[in-house]
Structure formats: structure tokens, C-alpha cells
C-alpha atoms as a PDB file:
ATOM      1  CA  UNK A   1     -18.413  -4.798   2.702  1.00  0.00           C
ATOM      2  CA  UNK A   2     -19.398  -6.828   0.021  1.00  0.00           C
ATOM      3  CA  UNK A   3     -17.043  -8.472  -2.747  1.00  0.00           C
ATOM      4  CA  UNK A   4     -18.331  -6.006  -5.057  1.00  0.00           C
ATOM      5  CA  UNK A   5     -18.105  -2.358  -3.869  1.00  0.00           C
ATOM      6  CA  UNK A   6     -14.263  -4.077  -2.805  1.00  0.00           C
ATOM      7  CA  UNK A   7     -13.470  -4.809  -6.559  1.00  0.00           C
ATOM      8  CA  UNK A   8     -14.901  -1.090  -7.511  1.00  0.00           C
ATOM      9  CA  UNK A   9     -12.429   0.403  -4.748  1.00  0.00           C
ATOM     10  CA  UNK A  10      -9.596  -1.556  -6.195  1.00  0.00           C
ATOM     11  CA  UNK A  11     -10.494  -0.727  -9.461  1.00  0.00           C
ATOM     12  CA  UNK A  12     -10.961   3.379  -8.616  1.00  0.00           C
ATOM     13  CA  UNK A  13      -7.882   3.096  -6.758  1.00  0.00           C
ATOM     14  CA  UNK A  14      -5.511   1.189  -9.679  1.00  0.00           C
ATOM     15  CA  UNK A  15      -6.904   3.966 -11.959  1.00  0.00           C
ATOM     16  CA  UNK A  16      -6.115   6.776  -9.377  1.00  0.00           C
ATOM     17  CA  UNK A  17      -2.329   5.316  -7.695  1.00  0.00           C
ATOM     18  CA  UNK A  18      -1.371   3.410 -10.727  1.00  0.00           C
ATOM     19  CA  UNK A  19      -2.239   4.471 -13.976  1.00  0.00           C
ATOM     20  CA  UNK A  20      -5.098   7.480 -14.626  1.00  0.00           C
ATOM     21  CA  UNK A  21      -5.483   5.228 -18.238  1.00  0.00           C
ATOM     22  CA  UNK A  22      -7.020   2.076 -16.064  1.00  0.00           C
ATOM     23  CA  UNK A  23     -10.440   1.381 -17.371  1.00  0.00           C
ATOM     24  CA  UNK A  24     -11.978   0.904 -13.670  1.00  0.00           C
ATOM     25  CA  UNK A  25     -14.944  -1.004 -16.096  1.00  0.00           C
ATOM     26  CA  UNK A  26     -12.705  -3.341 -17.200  1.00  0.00           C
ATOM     27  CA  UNK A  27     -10.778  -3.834 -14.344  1.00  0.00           C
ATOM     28  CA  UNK A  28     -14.059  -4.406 -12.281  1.00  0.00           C
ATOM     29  CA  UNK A  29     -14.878  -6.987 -15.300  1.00  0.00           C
ATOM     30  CA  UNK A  30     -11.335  -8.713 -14.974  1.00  0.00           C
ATOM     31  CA  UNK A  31     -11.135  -9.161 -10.937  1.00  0.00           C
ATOM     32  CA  UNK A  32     -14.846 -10.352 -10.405  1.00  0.00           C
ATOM     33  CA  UNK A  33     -13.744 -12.938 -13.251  1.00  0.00           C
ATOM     34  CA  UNK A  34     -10.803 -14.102 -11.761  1.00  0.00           C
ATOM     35  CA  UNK A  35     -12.147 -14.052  -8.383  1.00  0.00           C
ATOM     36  CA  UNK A  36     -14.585 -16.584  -9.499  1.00  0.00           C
ATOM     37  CA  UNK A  37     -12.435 -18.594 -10.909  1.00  0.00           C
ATOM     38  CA  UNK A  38      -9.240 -17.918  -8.211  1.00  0.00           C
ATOM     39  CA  UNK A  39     -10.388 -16.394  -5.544  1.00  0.00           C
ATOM     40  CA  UNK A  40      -8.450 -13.361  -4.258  1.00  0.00           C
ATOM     41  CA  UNK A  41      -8.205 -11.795  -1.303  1.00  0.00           C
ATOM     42  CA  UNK A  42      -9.807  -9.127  -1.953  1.00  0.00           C
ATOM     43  CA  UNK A  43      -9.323  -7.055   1.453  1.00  0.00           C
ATOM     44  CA  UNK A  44      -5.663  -7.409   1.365  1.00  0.00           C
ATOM     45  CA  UNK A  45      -5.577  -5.943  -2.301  1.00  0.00           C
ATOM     46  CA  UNK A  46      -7.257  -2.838  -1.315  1.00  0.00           C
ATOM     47  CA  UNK A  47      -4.425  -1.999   1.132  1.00  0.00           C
ATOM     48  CA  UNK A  48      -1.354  -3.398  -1.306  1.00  0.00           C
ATOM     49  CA  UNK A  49       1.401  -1.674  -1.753  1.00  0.00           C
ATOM     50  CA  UNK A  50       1.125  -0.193  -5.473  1.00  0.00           C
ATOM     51  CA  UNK A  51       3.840  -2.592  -6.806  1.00  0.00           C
ATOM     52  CA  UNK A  52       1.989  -5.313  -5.853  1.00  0.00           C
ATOM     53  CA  UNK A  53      -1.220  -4.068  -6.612  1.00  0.00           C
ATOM     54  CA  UNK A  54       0.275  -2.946 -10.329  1.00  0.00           C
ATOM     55  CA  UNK A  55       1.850  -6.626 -11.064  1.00  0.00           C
ATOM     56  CA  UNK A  56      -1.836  -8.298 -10.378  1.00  0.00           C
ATOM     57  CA  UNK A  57      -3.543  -5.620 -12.153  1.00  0.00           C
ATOM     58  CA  UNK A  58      -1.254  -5.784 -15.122  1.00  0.00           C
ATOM     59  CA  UNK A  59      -0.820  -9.632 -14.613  1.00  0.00           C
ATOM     60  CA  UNK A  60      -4.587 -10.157 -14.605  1.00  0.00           C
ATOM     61  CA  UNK A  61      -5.101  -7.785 -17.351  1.00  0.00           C
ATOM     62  CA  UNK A  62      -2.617  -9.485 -19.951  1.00  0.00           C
ATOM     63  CA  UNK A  63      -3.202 -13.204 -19.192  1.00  0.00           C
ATOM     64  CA  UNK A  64      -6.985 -13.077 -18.666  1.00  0.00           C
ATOM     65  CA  UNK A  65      -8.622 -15.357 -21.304  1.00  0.00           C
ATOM     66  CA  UNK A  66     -11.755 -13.072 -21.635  1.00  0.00           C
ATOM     67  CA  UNK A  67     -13.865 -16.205 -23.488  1.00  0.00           C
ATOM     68  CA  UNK A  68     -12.879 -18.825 -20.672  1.00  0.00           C
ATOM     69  CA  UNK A  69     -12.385 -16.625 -18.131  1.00  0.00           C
ATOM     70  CA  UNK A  70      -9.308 -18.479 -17.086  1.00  0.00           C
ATOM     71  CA  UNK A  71      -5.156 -17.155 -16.279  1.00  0.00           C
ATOM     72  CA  UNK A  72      -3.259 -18.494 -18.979  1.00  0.00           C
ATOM     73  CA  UNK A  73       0.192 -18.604 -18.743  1.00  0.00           C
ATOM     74  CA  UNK A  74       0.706 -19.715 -15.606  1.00  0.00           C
ATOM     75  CA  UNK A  75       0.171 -16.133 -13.972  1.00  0.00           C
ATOM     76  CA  UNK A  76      -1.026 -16.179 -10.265  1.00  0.00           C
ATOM     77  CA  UNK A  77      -1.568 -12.852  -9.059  1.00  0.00           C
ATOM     78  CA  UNK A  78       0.098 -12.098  -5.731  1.00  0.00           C
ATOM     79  CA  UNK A  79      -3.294 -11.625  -3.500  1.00  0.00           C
ATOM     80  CA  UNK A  80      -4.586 -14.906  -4.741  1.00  0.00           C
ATOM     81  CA  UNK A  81      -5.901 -17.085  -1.434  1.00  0.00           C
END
């Protein structure tokens, strides 16, 4: 499976287990961002546990710089590699 249809799983399935709110847009946007810039293992987020899952959605979600595309902060998301 690509990288891709991965993120839009974890994306659908953040909006679905976690919060019906997420924006799976957005949080498509934020993880392909990240995962450029920190790769994440992407398989292994899929199948998290939603505490886990919640803390790097959240995580990525507040300390995303959206112009550099960078964690600020110092936040590492759990299911980084």
C-alpha cells in the first residue's frame, strides 16, 4: 500500500475512533508533512491504540509549523522511525 492511501486511512480512522470533528483534509495535509520531514511509521499508526494515535494526531496538529513544515516545540510523535 502506498504512503498515501496509509495517511488517508489514518486520517478516516482519527476522524471516526477519535474525534468525528477531525478534518481528515487536514490531517492528510499534516502527516504527509511531517512524514517528509520525520518520517513515521506509518503502518504501525494505522493499528495504534487510540491513545497513542490521539497524542500524535493532536501533537502533530498543535506543533506543526504549517509555513516550515517543521515540529516546533520539541514534539516527536510516538510512531516516529
Amino acid at each position: 500500500m502506498n504512503e498515501n492511501k496509509t495517511i488517508i486511512k489514518i486520517a478516516k480512522r482519527a476522524k471516526e475512533d477519535i474525534n468525528n470533528n477531525i478534518d481528515v483534509f487536514d490531517t492528510f495535509m499534516n502527516l504527509s508533512e511531517v512524514n517528509k520531514q520525520n518520517p513515521l511509521n506509518l503502518k504501525a499508526m494505522l493499528k495504534a491504540p487510540l491513545d497513542q494515535l490521539a497524542h500524535d494526531i493532536y501533537g502533530i496538529d498543535q506543533h506543526l509549523n504549517k509555513k516550515t513544515g517543521k515540529l516546533e516545540n520539541c514534539f516527536l510523535p510516538r510512531y516516529a522511525k
